[in-house]
N, C-alpha and C. Protein backbone atom coordinates (compact mmCIF):
# COMPACT_ATOMS: atom_id res chain seq x y z
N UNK A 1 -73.26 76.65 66.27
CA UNK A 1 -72.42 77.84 66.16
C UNK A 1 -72.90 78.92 67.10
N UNK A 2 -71.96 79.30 67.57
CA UNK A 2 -72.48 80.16 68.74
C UNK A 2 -72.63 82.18 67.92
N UNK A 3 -72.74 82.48 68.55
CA UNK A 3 -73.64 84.23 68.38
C UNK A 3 -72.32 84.47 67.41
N UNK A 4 -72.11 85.81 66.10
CA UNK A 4 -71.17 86.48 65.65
C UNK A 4 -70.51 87.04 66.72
N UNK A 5 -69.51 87.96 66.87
CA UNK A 5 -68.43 88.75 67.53
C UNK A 5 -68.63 90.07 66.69
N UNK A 6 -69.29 91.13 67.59
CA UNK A 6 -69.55 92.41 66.90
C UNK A 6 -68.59 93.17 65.91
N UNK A 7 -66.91 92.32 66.61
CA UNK A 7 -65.88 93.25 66.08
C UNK A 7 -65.48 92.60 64.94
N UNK A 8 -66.15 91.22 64.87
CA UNK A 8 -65.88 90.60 63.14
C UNK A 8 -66.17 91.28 62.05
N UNK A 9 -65.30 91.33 60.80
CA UNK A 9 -66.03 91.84 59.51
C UNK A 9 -67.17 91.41 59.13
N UNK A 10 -68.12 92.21 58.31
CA UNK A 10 -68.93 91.35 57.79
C UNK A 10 -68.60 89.92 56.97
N UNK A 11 -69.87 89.36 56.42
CA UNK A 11 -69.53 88.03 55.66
C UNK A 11 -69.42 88.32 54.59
N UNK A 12 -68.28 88.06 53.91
CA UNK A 12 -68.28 88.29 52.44
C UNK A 12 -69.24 87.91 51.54
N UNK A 13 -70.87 87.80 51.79
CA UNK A 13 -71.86 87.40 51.02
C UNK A 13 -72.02 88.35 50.00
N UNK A 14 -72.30 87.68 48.52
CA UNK A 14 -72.68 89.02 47.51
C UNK A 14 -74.57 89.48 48.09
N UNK A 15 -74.53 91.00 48.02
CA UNK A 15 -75.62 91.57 47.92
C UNK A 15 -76.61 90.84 46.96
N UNK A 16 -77.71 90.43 47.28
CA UNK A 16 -78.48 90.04 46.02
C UNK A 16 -80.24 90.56 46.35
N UNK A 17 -80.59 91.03 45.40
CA UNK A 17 -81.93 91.22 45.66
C UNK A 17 -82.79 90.14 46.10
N UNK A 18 -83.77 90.87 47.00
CA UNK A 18 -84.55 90.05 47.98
C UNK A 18 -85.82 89.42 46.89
N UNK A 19 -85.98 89.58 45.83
CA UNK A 19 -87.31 89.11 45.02
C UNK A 19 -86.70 88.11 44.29
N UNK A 20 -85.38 88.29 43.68
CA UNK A 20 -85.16 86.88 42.70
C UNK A 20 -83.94 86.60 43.14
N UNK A 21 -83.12 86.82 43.80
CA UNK A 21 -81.97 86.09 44.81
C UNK A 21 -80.83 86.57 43.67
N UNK A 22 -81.14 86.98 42.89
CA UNK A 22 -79.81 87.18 42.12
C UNK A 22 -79.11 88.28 42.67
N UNK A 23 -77.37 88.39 42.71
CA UNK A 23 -76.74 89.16 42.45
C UNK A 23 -76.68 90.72 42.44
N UNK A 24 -76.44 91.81 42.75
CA UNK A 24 -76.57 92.77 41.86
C UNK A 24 -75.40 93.08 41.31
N UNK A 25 -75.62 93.60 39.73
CA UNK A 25 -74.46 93.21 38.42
C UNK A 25 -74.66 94.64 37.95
N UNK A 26 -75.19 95.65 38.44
CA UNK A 26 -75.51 96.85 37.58
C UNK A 26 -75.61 97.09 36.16
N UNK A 27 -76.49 95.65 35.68
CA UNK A 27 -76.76 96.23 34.44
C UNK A 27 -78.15 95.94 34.18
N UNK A 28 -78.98 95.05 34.32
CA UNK A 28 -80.32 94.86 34.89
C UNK A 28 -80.58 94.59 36.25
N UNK A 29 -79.73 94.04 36.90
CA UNK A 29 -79.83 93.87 38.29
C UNK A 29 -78.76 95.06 39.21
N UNK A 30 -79.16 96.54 38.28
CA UNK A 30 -78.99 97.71 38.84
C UNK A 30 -79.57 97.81 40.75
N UNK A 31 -79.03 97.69 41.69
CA UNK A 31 -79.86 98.22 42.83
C UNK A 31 -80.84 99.70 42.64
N UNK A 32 -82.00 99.44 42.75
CA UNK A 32 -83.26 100.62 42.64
C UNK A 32 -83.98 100.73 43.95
N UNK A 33 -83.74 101.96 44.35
CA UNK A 33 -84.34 102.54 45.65
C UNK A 33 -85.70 102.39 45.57
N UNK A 34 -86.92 101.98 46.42
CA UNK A 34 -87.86 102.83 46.31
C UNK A 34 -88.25 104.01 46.94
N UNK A 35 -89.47 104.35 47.11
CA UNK A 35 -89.29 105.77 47.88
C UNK A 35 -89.72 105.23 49.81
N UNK A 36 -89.95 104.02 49.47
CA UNK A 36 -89.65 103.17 51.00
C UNK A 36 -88.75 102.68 51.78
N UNK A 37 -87.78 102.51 51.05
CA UNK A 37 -86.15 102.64 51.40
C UNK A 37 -85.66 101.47 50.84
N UNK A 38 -87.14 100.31 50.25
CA UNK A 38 -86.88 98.72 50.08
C UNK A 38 -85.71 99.07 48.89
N UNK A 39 -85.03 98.38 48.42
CA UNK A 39 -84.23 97.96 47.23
C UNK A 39 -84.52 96.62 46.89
N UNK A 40 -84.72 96.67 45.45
CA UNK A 40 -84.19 95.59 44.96
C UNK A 40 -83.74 95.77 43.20
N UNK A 41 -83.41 94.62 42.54
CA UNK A 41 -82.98 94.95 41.08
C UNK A 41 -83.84 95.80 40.43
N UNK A 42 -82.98 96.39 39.28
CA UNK A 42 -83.93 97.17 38.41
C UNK A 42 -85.31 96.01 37.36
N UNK A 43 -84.45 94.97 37.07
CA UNK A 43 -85.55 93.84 36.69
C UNK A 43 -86.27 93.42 37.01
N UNK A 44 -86.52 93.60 38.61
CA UNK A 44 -87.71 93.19 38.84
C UNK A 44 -88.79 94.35 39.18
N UNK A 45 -88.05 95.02 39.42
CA UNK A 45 -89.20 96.44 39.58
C UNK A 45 -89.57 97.19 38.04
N UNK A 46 -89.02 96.16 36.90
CA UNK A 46 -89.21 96.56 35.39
C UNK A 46 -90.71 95.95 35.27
N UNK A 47 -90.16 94.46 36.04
CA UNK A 47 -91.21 93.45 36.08
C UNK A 47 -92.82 93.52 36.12
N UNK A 48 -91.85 94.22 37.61
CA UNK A 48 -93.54 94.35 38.40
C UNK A 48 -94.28 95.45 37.75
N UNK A 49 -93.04 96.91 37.37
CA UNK A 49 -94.21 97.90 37.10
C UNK A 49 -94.55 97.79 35.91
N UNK A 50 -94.39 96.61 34.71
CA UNK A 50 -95.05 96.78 33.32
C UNK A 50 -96.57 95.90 33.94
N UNK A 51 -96.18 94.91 35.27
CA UNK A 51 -97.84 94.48 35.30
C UNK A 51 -98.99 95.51 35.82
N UNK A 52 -98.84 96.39 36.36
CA UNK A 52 -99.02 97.55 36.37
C UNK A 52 -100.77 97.60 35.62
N UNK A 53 -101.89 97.79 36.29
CA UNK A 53 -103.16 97.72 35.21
C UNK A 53 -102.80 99.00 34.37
N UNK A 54 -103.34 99.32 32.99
CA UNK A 54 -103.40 99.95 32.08
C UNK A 54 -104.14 101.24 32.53
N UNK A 55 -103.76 102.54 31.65
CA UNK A 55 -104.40 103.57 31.82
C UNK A 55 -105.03 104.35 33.05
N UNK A 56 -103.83 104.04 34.10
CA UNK A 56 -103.90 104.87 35.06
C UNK A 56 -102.80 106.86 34.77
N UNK A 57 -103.31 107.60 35.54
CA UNK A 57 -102.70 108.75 35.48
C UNK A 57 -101.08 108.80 35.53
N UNK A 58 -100.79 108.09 36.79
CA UNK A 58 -99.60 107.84 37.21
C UNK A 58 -99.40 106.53 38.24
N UNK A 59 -98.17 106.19 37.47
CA UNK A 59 -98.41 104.65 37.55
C UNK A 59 -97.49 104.51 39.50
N UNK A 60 -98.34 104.04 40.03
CA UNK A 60 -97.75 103.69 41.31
C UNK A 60 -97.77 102.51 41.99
N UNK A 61 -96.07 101.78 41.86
CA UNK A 61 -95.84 100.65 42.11
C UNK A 61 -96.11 100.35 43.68
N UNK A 62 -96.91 99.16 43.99
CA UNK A 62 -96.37 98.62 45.36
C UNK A 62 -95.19 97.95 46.35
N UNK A 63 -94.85 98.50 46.77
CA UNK A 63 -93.29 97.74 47.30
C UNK A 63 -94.04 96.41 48.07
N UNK A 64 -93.13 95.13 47.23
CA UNK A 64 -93.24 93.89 47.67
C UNK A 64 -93.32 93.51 49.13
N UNK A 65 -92.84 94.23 49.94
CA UNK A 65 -92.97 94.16 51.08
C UNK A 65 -93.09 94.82 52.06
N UNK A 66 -93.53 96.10 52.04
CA UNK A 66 -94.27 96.96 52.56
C UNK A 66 -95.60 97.39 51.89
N UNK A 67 -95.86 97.42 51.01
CA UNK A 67 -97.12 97.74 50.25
C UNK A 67 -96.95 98.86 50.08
N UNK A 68 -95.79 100.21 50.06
CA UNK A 68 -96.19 101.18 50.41
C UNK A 68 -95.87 101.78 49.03
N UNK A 69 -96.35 102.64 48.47
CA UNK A 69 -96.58 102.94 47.10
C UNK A 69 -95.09 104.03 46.13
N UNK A 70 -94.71 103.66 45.15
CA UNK A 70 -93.75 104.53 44.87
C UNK A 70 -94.19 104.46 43.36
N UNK A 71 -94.22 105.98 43.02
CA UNK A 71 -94.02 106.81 41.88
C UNK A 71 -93.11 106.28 41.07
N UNK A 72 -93.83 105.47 39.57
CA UNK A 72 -92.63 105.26 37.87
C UNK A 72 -92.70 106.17 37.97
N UNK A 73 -91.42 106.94 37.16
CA UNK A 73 -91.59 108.25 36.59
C UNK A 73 -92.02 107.65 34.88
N UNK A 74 -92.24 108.98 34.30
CA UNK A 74 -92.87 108.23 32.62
C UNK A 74 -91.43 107.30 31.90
N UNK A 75 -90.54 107.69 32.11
CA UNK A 75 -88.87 106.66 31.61
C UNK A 75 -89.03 105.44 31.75
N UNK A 76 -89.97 105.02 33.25
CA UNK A 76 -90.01 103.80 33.31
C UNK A 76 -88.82 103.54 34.44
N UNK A 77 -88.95 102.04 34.98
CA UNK A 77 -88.11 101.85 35.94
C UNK A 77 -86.58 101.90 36.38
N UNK A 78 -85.93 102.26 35.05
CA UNK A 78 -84.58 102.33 35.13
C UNK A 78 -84.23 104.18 35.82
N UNK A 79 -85.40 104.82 35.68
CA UNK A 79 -85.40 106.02 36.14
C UNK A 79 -85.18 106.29 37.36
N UNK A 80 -85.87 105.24 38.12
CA UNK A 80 -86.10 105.35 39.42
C UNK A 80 -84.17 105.76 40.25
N UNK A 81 -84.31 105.59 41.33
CA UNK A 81 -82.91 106.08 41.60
C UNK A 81 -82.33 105.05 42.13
N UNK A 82 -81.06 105.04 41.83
CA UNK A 82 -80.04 103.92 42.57
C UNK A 82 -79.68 104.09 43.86
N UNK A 83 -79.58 102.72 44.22
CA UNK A 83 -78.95 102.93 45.67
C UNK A 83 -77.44 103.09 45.71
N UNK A 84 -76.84 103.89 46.50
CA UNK A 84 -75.32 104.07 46.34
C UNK A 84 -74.65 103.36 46.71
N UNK A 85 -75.18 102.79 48.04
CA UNK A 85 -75.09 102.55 49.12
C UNK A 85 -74.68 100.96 48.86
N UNK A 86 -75.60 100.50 48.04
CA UNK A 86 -75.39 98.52 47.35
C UNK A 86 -74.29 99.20 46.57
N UNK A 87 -74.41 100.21 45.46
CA UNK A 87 -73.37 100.17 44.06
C UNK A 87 -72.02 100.16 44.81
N UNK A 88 -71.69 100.92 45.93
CA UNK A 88 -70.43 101.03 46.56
C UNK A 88 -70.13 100.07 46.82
N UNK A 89 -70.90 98.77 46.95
CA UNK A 89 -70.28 97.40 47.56
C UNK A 89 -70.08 96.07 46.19
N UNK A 90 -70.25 96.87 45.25
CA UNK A 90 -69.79 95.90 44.16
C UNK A 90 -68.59 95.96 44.07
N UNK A 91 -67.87 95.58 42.98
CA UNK A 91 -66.54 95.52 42.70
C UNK A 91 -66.17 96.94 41.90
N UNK A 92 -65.36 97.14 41.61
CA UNK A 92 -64.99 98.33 41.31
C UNK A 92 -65.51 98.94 39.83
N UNK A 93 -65.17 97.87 39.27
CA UNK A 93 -65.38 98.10 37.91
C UNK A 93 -67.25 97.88 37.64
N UNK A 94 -68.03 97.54 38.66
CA UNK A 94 -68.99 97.52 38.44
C UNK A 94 -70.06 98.54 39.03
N UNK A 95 -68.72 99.79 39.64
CA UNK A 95 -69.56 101.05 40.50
C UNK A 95 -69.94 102.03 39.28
N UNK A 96 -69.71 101.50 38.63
CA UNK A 96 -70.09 103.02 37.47
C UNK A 96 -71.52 102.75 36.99
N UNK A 97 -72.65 103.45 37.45
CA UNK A 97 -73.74 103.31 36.72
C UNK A 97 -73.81 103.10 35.05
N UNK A 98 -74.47 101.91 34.60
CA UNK A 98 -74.72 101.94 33.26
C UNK A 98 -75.64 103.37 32.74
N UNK A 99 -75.96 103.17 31.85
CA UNK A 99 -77.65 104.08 30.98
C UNK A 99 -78.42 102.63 30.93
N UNK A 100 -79.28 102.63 31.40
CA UNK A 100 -80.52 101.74 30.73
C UNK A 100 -81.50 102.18 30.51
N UNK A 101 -82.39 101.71 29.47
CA UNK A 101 -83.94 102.73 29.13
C UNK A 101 -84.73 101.26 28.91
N UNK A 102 -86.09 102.06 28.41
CA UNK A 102 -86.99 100.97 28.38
C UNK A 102 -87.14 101.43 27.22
N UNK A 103 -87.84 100.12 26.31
CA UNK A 103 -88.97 100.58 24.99
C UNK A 103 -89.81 99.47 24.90
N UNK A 104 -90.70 99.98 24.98
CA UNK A 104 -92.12 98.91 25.27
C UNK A 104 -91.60 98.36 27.03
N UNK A 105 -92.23 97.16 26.30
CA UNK A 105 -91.91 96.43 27.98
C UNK A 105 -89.93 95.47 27.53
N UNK A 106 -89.21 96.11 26.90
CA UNK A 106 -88.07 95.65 26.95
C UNK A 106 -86.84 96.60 28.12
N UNK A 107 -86.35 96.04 28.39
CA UNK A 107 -85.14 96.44 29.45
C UNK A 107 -83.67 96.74 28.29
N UNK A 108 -83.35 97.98 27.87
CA UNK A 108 -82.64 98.12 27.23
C UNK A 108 -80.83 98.26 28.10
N UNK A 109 -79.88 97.84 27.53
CA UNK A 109 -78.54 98.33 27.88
C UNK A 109 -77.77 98.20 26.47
N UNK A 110 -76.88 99.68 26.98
CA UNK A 110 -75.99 99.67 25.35
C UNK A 110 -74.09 99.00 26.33
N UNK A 111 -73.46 98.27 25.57
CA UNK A 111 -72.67 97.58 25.75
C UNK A 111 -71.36 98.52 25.40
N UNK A 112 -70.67 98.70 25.80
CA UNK A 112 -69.43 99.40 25.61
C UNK A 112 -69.18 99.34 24.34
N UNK A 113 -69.03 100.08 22.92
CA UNK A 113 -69.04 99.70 21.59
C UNK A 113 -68.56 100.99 21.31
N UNK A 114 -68.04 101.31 19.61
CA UNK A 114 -67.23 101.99 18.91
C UNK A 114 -68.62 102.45 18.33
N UNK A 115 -69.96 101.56 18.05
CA UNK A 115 -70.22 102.28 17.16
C UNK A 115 -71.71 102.41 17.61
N UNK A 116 -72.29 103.02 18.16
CA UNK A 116 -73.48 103.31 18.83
C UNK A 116 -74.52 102.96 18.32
N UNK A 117 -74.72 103.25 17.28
CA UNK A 117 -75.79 103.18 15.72
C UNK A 117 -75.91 101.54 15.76
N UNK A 118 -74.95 100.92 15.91
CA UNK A 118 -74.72 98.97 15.55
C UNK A 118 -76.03 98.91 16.65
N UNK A 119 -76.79 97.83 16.00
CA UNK A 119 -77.71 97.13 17.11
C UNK A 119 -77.74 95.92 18.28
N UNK A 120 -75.98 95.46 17.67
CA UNK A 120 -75.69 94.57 18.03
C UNK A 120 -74.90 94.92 19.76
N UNK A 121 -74.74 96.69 19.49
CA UNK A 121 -74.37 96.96 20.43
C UNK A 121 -74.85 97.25 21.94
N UNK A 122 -76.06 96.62 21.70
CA UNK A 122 -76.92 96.99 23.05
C UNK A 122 -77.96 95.59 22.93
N UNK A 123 -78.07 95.02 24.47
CA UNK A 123 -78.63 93.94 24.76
C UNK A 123 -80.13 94.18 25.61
N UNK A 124 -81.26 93.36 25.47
CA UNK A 124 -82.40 93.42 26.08
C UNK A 124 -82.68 92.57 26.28
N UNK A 125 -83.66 92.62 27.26
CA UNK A 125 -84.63 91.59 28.12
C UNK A 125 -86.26 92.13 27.92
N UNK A 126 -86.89 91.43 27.78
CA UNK A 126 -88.31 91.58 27.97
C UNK A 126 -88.59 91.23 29.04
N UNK A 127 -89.43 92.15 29.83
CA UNK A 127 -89.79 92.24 31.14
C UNK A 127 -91.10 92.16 31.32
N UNK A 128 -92.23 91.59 30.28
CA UNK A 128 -93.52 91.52 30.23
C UNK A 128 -93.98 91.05 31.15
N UNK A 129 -94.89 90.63 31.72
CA UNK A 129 -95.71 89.93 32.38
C UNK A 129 -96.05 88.89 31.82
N UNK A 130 -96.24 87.34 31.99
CA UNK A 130 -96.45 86.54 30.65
C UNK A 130 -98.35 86.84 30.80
N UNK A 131 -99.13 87.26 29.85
CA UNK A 131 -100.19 87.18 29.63
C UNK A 131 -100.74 86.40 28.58
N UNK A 132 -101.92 85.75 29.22
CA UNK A 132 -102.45 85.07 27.60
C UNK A 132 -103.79 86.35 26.84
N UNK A 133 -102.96 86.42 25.64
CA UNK A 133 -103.23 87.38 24.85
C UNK A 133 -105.12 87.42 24.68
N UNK A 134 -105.82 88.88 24.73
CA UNK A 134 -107.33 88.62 25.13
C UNK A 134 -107.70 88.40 23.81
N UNK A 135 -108.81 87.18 23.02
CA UNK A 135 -108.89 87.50 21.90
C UNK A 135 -109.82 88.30 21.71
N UNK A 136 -109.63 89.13 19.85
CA UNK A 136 -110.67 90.02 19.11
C UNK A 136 -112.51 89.09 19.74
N UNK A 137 -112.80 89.94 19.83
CA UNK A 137 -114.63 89.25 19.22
C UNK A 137 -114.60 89.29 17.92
N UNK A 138 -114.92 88.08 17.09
CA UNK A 138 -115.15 88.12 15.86
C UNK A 138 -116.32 88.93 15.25
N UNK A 139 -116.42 89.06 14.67
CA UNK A 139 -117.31 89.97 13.68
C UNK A 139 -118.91 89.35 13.72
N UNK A 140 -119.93 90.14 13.81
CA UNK A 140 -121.14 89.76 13.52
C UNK A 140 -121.69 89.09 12.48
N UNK A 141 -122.86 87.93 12.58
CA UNK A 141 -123.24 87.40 11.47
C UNK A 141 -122.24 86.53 10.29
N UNK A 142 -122.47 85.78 8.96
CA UNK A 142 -121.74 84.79 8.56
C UNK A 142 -120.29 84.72 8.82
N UNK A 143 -119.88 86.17 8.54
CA UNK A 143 -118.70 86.47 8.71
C UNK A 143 -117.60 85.90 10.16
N UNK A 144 -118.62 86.15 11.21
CA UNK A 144 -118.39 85.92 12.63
C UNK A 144 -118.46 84.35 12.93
N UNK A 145 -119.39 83.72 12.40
CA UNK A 145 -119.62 82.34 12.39
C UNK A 145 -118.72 81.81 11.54
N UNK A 146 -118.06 82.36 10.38
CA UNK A 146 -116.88 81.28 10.02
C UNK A 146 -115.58 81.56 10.37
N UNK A 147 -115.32 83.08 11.14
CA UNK A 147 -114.13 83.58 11.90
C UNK A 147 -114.06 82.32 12.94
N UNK A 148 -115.01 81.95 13.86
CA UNK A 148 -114.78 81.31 14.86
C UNK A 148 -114.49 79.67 14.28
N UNK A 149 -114.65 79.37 13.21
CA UNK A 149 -114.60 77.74 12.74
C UNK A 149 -113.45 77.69 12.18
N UNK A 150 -112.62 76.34 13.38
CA UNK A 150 -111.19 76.72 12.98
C UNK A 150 -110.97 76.10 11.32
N UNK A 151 -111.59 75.12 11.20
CA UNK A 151 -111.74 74.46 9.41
C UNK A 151 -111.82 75.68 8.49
N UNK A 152 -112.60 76.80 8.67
CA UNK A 152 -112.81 77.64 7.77
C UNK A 152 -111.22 78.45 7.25
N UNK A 153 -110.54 78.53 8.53
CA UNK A 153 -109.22 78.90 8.21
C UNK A 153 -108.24 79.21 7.24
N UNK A 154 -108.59 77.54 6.25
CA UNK A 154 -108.14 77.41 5.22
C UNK A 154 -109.32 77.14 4.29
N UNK A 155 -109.39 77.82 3.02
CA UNK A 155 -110.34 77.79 2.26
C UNK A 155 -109.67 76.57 1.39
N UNK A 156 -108.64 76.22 1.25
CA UNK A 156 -108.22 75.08 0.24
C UNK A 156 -108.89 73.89 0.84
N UNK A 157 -109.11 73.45 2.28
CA UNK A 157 -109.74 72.23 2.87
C UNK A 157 -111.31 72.42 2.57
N UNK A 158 -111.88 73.64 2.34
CA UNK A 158 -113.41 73.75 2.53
C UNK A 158 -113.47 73.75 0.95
N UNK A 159 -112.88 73.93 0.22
CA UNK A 159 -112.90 73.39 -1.38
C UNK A 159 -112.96 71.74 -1.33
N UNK A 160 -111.58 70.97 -1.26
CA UNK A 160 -111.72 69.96 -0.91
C UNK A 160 -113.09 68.92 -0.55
N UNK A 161 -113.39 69.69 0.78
CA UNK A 161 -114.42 68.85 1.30
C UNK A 161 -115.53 69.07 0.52
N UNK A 162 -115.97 69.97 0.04
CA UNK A 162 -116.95 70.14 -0.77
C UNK A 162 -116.90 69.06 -1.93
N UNK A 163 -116.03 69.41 -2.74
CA UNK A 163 -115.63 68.56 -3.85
C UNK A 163 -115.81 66.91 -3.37
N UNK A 164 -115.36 66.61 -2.55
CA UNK A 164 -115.55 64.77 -1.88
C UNK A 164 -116.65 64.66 -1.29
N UNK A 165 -117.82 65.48 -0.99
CA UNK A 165 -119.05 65.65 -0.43
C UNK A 165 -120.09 65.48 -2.00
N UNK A 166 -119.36 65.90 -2.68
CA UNK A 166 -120.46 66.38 -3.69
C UNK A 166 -120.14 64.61 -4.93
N UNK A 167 -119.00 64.64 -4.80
CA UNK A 167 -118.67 63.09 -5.45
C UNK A 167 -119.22 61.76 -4.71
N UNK A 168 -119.17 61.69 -3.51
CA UNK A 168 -119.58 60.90 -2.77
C UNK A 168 -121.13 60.90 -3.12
N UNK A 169 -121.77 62.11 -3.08
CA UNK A 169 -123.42 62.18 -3.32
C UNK A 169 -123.89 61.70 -4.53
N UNK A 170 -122.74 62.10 -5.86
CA UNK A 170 -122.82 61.81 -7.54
C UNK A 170 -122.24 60.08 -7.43
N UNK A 171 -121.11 59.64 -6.77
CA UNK A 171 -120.97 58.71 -7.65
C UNK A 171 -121.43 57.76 -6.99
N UNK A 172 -121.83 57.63 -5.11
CA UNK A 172 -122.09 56.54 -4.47
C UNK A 172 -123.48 56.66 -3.69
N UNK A 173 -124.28 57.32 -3.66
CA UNK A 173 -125.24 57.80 -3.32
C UNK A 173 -126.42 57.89 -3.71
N UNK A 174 -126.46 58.39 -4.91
CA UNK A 174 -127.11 59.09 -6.17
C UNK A 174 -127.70 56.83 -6.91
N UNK A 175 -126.31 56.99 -7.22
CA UNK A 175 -126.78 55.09 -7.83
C UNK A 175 -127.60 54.26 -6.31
N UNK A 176 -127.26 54.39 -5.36
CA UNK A 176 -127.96 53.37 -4.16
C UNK A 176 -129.25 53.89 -4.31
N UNK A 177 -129.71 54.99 -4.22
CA UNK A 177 -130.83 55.36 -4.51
C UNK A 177 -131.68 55.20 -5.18
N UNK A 178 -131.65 55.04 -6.44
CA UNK A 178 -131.81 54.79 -7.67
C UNK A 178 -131.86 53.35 -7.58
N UNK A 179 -131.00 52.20 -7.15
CA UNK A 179 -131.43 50.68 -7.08
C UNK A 179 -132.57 50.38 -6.19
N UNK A 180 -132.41 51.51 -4.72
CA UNK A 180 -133.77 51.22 -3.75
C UNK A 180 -134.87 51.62 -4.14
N UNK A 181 -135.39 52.74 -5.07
CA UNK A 181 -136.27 52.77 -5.76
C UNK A 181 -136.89 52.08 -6.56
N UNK A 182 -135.89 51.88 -8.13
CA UNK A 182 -136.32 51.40 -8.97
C UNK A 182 -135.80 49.73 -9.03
N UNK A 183 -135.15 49.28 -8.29
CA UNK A 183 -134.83 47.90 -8.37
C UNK A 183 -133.91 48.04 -9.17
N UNK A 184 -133.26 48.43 -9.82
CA UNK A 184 -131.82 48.74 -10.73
C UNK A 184 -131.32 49.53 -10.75
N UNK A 185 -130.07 49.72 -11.38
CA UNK A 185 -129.15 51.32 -11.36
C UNK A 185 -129.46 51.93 -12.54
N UNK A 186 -130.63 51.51 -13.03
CA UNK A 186 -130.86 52.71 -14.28
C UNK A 186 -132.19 53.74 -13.45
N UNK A 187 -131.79 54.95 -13.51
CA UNK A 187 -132.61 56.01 -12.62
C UNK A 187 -133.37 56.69 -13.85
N UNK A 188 -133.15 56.78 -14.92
CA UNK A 188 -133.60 57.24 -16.03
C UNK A 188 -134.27 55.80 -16.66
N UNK A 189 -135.87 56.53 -17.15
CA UNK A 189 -136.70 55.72 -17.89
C UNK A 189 -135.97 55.92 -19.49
N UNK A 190 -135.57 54.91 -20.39
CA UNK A 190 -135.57 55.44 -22.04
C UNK A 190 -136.90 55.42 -22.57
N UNK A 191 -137.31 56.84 -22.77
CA UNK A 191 -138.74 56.37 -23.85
C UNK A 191 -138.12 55.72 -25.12
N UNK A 192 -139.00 55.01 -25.85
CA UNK A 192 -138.35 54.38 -26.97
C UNK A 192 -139.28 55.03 -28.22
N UNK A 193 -138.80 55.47 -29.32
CA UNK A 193 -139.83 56.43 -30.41
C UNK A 193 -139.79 55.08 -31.36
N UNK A 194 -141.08 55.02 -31.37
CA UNK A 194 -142.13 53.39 -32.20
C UNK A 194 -142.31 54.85 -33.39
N UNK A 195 -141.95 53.74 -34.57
CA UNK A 195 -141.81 54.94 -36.21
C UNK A 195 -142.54 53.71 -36.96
């Protein structure tokens, strides 16, 4: 195929963000400016800024492909500002900015509804980072030593085993013993009282 023709229209390709190829749908895959000019969905810049290390002053995302740093505001990423510029090239009915908020690391949108209050009326995404959860240090001393033993878990099995530990010792154990000693299974001498 030879070179485009300057005076051709563009290609009717849908806009889609450059990090997960999807679409933009303005409702998680809102177009979000950074302050680098990059765009991409609001979901993934939900994404990136909940991985974000903990307990910084102000949280400042890196743009995926410039590195160059842009300001969450405290709202979280739906705050950030839209591009007009992508929203103008959706379809019509999809130029109207939604509301989206965050709570926790969820991506909130409320759905066109009668009754605001309904929960059913607004849809989310969790935008976590998948982490494997850090565990507690268990507790010092016995306590700590049977926190970590996964058997201890259930106290009905450590009854159990006790109980078949302690029968095993009384009913099969206790007599072998008693024959390797005394040459029979009587472990008890009878004195006999001569009258």
């Amino acid at each position: 195929p030879g070179s485009p023709n300057p005076t051709s229209p563009k290609p009717a390709s849908p806009v889609e963000c450059s990090i997960c190829f999807n679409t933009y749908d303005n409702t998680f895959k809102t177009p979000k400016l950074l302050q680098c000019s990059h765009v991409f969905c609001l979901e993934c810049v939900a994404r990136l800024s909940t991985g974000l290390p903990p307990n910084q002053p102000e949280d400042q995302l890196p743009c995926p492909f410039c590195r160059q740093l842009t300001s969450i505001p405290l709202e979280g990423a739906p705050a950030l500002k839209t591009s007009k510029e992508l929203l103008a090239t959706l379809p019509p009915e999809l130029q109207q900015e939604k509301v989206l908020w965050m709570e926790g690391t969820k991506l909130c949108c409320r759905q066109s509804s009668d009754d605001p209050e309904n929960p059913d009326s607004c849809i989310s995404i969790d935008v976590a980072m998948s982490k494997p959860e850090s565990p507690e240090a268990p507790p010092a001393g016995l306590a700590g030593r049977l926190s970590r033993c996964d058997m201890c878990d259930d106290w009905k099995r450590i009854v159990l085993l006790s109980a078949l530990i302690i029968i095993l010792f009384c009913i099969i154990l206790w007599p072998v013993q008693c024959a390797l000693k005394t040459g029979n299974l009587r472990c008890f001498t009878r004195t006999v009282a001569m009258s």
